[in-house]
Protein backbone atom coordinates (compact mmCIF):
# COMPACT_ATOMS: atom_id res chain seq x y z
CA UNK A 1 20.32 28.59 -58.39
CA UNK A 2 21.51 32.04 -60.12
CA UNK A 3 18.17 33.15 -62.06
CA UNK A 4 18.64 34.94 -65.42
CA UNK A 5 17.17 38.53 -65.52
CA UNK A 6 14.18 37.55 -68.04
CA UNK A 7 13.47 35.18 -65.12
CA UNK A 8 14.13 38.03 -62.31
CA UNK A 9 11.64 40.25 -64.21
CA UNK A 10 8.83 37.48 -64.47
CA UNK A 11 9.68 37.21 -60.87
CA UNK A 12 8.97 40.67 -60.03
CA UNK A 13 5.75 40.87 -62.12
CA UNK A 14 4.64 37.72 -60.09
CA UNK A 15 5.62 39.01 -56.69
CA UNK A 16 3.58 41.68 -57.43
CA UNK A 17 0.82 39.66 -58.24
CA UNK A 18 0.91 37.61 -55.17
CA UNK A 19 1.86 40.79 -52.75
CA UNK A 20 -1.64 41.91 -54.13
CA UNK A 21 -3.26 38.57 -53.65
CA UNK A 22 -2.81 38.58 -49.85
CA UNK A 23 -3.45 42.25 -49.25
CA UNK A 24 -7.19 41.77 -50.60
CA UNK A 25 -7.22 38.49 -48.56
CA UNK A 26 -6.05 40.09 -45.23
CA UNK A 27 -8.72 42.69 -45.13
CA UNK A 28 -11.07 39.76 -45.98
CA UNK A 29 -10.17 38.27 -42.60
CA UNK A 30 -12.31 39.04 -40.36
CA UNK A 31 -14.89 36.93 -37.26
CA UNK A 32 -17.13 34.98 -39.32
CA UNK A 33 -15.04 34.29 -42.44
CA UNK A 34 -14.18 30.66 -42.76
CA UNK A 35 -11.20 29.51 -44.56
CA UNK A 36 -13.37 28.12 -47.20
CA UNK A 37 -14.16 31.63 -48.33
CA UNK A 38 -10.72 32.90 -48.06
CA UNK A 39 -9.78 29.48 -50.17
CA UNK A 40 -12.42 30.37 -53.00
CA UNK A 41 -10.96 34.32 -53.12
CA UNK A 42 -7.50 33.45 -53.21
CA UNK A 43 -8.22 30.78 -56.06
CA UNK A 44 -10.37 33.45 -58.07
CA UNK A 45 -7.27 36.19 -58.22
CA UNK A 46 -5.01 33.81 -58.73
CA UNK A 47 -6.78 32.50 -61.64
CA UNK A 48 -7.84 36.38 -62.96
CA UNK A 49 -4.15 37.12 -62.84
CA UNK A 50 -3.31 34.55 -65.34
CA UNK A 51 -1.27 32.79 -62.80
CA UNK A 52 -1.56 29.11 -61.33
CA UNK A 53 -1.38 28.03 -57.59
CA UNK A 54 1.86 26.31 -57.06
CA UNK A 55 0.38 24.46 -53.78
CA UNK A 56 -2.52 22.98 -55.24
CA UNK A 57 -1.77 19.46 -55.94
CA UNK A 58 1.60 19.47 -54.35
CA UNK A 59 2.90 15.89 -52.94
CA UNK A 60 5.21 15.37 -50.07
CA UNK A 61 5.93 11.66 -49.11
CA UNK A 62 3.55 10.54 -46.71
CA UNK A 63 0.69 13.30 -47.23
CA UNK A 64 -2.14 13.36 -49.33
CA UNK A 65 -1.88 16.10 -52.34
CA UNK A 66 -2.48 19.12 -50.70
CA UNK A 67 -6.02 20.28 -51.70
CA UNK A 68 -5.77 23.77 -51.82
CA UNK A 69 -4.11 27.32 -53.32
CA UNK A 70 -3.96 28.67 -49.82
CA UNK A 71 -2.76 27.48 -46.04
CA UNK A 72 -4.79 29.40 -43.48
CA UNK A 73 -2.82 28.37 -40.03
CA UNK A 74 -4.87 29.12 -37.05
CA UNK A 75 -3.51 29.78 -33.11
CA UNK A 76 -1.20 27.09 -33.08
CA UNK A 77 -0.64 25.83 -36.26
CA UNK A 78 2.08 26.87 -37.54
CA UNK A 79 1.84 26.09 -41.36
CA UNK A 80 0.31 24.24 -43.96
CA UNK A 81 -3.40 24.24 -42.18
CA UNK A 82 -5.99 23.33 -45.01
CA UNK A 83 -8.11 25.88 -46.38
CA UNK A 84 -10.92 23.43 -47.55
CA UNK A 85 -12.57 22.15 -44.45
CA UNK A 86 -15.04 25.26 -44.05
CA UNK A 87 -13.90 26.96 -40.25
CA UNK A 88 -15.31 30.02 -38.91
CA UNK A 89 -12.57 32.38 -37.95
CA UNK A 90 -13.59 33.91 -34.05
CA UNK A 91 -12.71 36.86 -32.69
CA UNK A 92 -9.33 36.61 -30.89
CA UNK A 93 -8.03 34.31 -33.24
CA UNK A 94 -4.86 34.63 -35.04
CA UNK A 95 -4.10 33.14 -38.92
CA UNK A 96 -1.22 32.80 -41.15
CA UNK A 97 -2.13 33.08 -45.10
CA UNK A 98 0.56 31.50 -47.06
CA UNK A 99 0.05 31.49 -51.02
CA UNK A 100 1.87 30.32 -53.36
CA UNK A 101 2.18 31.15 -57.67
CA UNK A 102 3.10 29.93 -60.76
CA UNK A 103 3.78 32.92 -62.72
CA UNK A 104 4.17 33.04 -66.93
CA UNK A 105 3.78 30.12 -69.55
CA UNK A 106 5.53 28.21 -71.66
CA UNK A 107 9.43 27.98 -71.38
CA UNK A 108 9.49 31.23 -69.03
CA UNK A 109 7.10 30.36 -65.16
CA UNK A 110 9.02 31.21 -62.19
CA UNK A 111 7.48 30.60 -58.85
CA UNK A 112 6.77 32.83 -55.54
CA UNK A 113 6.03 32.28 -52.11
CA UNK A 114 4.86 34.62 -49.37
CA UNK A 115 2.77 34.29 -46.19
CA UNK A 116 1.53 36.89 -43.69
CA UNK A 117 -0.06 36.92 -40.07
CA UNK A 118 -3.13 38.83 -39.25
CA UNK A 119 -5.33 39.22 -36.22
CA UNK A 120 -8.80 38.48 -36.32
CA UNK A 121 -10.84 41.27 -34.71
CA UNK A 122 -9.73 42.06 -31.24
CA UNK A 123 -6.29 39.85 -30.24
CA UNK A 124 -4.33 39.27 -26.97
CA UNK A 125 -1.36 41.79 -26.46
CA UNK A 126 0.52 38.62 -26.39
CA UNK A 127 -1.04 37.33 -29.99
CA UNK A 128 -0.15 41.24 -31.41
CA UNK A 129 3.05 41.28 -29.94
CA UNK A 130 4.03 37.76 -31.53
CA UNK A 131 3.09 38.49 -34.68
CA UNK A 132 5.25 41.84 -34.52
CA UNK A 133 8.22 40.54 -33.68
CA UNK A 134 7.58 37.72 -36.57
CA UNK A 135 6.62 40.46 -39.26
CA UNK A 136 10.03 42.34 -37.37
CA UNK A 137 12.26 39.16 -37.22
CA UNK A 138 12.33 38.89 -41.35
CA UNK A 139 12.97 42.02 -42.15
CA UNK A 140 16.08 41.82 -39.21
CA UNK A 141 16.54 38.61 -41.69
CA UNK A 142 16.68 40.39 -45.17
CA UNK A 143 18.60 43.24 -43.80
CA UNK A 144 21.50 41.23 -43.86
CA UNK A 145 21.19 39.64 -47.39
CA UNK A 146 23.62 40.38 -50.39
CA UNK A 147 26.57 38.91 -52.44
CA UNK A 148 28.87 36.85 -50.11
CA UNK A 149 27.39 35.70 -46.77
CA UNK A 150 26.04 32.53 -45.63
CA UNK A 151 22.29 30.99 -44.79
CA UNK A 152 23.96 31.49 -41.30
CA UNK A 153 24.42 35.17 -40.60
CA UNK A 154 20.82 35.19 -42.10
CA UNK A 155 19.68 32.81 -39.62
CA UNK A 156 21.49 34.50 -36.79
CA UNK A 157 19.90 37.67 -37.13
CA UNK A 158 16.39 36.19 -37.08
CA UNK A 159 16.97 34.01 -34.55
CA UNK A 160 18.68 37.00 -32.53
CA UNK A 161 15.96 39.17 -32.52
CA UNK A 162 12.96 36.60 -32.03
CA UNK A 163 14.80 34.96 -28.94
CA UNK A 164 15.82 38.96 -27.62
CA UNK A 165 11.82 39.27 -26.62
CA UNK A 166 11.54 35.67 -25.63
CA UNK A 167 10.25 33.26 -28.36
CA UNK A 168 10.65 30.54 -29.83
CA UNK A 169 11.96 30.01 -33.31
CA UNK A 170 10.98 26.80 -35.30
CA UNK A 171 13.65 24.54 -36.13
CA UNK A 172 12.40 21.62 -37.90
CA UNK A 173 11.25 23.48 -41.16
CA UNK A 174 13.45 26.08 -43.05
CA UNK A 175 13.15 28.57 -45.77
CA UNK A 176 14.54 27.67 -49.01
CA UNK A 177 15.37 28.48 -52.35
CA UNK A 178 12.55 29.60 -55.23
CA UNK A 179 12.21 30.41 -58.68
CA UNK A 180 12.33 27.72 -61.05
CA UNK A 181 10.48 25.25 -58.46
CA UNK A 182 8.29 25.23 -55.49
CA UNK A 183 11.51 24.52 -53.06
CA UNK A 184 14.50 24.14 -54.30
CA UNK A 185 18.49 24.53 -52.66
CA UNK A 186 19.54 26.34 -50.49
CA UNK A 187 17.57 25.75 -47.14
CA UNK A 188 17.18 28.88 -45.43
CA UNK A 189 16.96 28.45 -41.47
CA UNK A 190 15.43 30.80 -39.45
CA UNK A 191 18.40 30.26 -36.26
CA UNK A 192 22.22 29.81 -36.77
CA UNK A 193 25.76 30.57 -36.37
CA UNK A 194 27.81 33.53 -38.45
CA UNK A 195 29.90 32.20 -41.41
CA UNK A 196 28.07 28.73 -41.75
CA UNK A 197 26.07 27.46 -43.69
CA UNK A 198 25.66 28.07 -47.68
CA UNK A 199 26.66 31.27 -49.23
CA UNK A 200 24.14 33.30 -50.63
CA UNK A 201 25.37 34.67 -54.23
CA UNK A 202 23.87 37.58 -56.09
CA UNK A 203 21.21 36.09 -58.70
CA UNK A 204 19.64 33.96 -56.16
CA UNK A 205 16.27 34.20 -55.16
CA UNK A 206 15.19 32.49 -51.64
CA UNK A 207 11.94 32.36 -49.63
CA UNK A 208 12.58 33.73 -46.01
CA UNK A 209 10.18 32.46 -43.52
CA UNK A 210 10.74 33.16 -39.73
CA UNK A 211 8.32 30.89 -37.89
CA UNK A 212 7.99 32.43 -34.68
CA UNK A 213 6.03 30.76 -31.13
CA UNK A 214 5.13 31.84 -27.83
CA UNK A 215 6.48 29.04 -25.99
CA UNK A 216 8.43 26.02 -27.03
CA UNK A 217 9.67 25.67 -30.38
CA UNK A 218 9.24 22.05 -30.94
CA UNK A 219 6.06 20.96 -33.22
CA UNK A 220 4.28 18.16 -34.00
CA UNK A 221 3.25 16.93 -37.37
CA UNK A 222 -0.08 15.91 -38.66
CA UNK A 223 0.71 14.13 -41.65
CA UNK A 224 -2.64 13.01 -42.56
CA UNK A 225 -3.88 16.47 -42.73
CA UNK A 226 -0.51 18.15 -43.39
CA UNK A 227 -1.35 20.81 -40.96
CA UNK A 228 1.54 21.31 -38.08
CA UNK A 229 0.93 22.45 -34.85
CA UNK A 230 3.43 23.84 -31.78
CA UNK A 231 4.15 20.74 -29.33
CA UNK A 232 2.46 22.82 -26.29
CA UNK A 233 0.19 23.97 -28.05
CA UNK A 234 0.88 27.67 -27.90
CA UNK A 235 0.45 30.93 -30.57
CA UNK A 236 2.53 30.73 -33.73
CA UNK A 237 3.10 33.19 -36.06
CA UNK A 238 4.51 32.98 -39.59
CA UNK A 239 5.83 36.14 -41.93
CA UNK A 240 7.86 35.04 -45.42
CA UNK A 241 9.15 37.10 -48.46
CA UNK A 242 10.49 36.08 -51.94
CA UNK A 243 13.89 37.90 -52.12
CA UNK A 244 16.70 38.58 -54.95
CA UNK A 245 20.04 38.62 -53.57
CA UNK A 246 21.91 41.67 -55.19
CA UNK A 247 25.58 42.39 -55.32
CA UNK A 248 25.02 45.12 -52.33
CA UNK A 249 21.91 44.02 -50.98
CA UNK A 250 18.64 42.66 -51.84
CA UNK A 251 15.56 43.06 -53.41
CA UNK A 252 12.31 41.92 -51.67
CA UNK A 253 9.89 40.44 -54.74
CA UNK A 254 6.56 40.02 -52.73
């Protein structure tokens, strides 16, 4: 969906928002913390900011509304773990925050999406180098955006790089458009082939989410509590950005 530029600006007003949002909530993270807390801080910001969580509430067929404004994903979940359930973060552990916004009022919200990766106190050189070459692998991703190519070349050059050092990258969830919605078309896959899949045109905005793991890139799915975990149990990592595609380029909104 082309966005207008009143709706571009609200975008980048909101990106900044949320960009701010889980800076304060990664140097929160630390041994000790439980997801609870992190939950209550990321709702309190969001709420000071004038904003609205676009996760809270959210239905998918199959799961329960999701209960929360934040997923903390620990070790080897690899998305959607639930805030609300009160774990300790330990030392050693690693934990994806993805938040979500409703930013504006009226006839004029636009929504963003962004998630990070952080350690918790002392990590493996495995866990650090995972979540480097996740944080690495979308920016290898957005390098590539502007007018004219295709969800594939993105893919490609995520999916490049991750598999170049020996991960795995997720298949069975994408990225995907944002702006007007929560999700909306095109899905953005993090693996694929140059010069296929949808074309990317300039006034888009898309949420690019490498999903990275340190073995096998199959997961399983835990509807019930909507969290998703690797198949062998493995590290996952998780890095996404709200971005404008421009007529030479891009612009990264979170």
């Amino acid at each position: 969906m082309i966005k207008t530029e009143e709706e571009i600006e609200a975008m980048r007003a909101g990106g900044r928002v949320l960009r701010e949002i889980l800076k304060t909530l990664e140097k929160e993270t630390k041994p000790g913390v439980t997801t609870e807390e992190l939950e209550k801080m990321a709702e309190r910001m969001i709420i000071d900011s004038g904003s609205q969580s676009s996760f809270k509430g959210y239905k998918v067929s199959g799961c329960p509304p999701f209960p929360g404004v934040l997923c903390t994903s620990i070790n080897d979940e690899v998305v959607h773990g639930v805030s609300v359930p009160s774990r300790e973060l330990k030392d050693g552990d690693i934990v994806g925050l993805d938040c979500g916004l409703i930013y504006g009022s009226g006839n004029l919200r636009v929504y963003l999406d962004s998630a990070i990766t952080v350690p918790v106190g002392g990590i493996s050189k495995e866990a650090r180098n995972l979540i480097s070459v996740t944080r690495d692998s979308l920016h290898e991703g957005i390098k590539t955006i502007r007018d004219g190519i295709t969800t594939g070349d993105l893919g490609f050059a995520i999916q490049s790089y991750v598999e170049s050092f020996g991960f795995g990258v997720v298949r069975e969830l994408v990225g995907h458009g944002v702006g007007r919605a929560v999700h909306e078309p095109p899905q953005v896959p993090n693996y694929g082939s140059p010069k296929e899949g949808d074309i990317l045109r300039a006034g888009m905005t898309i949420a690019v989410e490498p999903m990275v793991t340190l073995g096998d890139w199959r997961l399983n799915f835990h509807k019930k509590s909507w969290k998703v975990v690797t198949s062998d149990g493995s590290l996952s990592a998780h890095f996404e950005h709200t971005v404008l595609v421009t007529e030479d380029g891009y612009e990264i909104l979170t």
